[in-house]
Protein backbone atom coordinates (compact mmCIF):
# COMPACT_ATOMS: atom_id res chain seq x y z
CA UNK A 1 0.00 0.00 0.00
CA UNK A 2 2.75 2.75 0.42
CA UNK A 3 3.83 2.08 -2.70
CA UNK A 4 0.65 2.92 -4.29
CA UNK A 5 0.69 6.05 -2.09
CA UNK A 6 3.70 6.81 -3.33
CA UNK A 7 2.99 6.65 -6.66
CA UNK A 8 -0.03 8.85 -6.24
CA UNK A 9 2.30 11.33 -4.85
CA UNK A 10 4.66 11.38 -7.59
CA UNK A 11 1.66 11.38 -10.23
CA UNK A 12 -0.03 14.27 -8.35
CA UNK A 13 3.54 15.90 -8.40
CA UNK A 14 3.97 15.27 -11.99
CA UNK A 15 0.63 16.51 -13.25
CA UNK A 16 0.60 19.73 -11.03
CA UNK A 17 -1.60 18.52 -8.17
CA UNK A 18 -4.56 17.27 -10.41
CA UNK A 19 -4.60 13.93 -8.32
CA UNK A 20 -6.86 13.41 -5.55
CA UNK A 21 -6.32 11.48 -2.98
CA UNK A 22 -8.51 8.15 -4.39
CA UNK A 23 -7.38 7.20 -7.61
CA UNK A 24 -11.37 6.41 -9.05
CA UNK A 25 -11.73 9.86 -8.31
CA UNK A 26 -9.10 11.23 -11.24
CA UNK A 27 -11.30 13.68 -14.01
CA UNK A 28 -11.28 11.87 -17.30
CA UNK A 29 -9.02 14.19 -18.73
CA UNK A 30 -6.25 12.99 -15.93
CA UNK A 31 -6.82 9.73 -16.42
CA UNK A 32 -6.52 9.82 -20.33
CA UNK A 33 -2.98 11.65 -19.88
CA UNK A 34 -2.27 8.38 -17.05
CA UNK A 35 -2.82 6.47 -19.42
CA UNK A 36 -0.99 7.60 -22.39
CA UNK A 37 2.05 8.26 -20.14
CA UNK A 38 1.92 4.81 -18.54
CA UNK A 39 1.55 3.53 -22.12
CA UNK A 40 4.29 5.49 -23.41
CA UNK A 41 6.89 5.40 -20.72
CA UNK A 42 6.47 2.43 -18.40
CA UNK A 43 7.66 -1.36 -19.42
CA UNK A 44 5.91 -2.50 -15.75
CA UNK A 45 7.56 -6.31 -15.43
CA UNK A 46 8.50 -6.08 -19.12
CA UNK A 47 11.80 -5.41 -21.60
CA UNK A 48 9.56 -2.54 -23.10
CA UNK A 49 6.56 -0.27 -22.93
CA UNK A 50 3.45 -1.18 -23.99
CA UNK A 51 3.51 0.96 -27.06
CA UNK A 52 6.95 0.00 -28.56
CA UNK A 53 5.67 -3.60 -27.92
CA UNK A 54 2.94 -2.90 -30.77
CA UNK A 55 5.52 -0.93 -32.75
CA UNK A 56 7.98 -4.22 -33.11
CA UNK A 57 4.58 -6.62 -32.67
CA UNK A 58 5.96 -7.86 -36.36
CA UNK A 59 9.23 -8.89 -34.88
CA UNK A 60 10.36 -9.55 -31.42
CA UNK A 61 7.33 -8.33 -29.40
CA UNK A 62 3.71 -7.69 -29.92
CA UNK A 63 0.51 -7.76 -27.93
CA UNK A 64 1.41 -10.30 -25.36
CA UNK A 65 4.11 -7.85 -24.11
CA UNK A 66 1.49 -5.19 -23.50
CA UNK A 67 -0.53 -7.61 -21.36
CA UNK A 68 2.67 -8.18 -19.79
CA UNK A 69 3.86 -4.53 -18.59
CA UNK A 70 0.27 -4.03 -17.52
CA UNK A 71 -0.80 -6.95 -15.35
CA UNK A 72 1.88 -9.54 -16.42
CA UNK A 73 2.08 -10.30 -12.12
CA UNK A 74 -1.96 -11.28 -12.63
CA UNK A 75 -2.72 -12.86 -16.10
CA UNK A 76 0.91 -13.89 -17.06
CA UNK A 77 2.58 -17.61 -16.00
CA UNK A 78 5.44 -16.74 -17.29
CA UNK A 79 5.91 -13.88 -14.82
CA UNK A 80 3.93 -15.20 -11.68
CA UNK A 81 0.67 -14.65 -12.67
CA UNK A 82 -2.37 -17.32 -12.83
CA UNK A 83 -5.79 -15.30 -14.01
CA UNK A 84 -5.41 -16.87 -18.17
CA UNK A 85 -8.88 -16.40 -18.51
CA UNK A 86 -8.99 -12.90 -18.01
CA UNK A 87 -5.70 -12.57 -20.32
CA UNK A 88 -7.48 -15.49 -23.23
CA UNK A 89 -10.51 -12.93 -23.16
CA UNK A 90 -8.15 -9.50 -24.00
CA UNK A 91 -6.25 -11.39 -26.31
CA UNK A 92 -10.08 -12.58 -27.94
CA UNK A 93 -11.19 -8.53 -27.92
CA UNK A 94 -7.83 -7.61 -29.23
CA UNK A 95 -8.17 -10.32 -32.17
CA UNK A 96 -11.72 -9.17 -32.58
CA UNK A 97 -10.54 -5.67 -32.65
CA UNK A 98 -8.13 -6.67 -35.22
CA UNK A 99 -10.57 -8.68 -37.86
CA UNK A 100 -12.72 -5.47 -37.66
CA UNK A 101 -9.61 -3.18 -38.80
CA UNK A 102 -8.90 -5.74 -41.01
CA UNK A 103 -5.36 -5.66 -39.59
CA UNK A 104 -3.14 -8.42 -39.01
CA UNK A 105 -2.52 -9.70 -35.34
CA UNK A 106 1.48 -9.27 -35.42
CA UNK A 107 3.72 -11.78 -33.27
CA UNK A 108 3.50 -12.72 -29.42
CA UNK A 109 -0.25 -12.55 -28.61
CA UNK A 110 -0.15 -14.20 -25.53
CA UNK A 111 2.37 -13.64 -22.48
């Protein structure tokens, strides 16, 4: 728990005191720049962040890394983790995602 205080504290730091004290209670606005940034800058238990995971997903990583960095400690065995259904059904969207774009999946899907 005091390292999610923490890491409130920094984030409230970083984004000039737009952080309350409960996360749920960010303004959309906050939590869209959270998320970019986290997406952007933060590899979490991976070797990269979640977006240059989808940049290389036609080589080396793809997105299996991104469900890594952001709960690979919950969905991924390869890092700990033991919830594979949640992880089967956001690999399912993303594929479903995907066939709508008409896009290819790219390497790595799973973790």
């Amino acid at each position: 728990m005091a390292g999610d205080r923490r890491a409130v504290h920094v984030l409230s730091a970083t984004l000039g005191g737009a952080v309350g004290s409960l996360p749920g209670t960010l303004p959309r606005s906050v939590s869209w720049q959270t998320a970019a940034w986290f997406w952007n800058t933060q590899a979490g238990g991976g070797p990269t962040t979640p977006h240059d995971a989808m940049l290389q997903s036609s080589g080396a990583y793809g997105f299996g890394y991104t469900i890594r960095a952001i709960n690979g400690g919950l969905e991924c065995p390869s890092v700990g983790g033991s919830n594979t259904a949640s992880r089967d059904s956001r690999i399912n969207k993303y594929r479903f995602f995907c066939d709508q774009l008409r896009v290819t999946y790219g390497n790595n899907l799973s973790c």
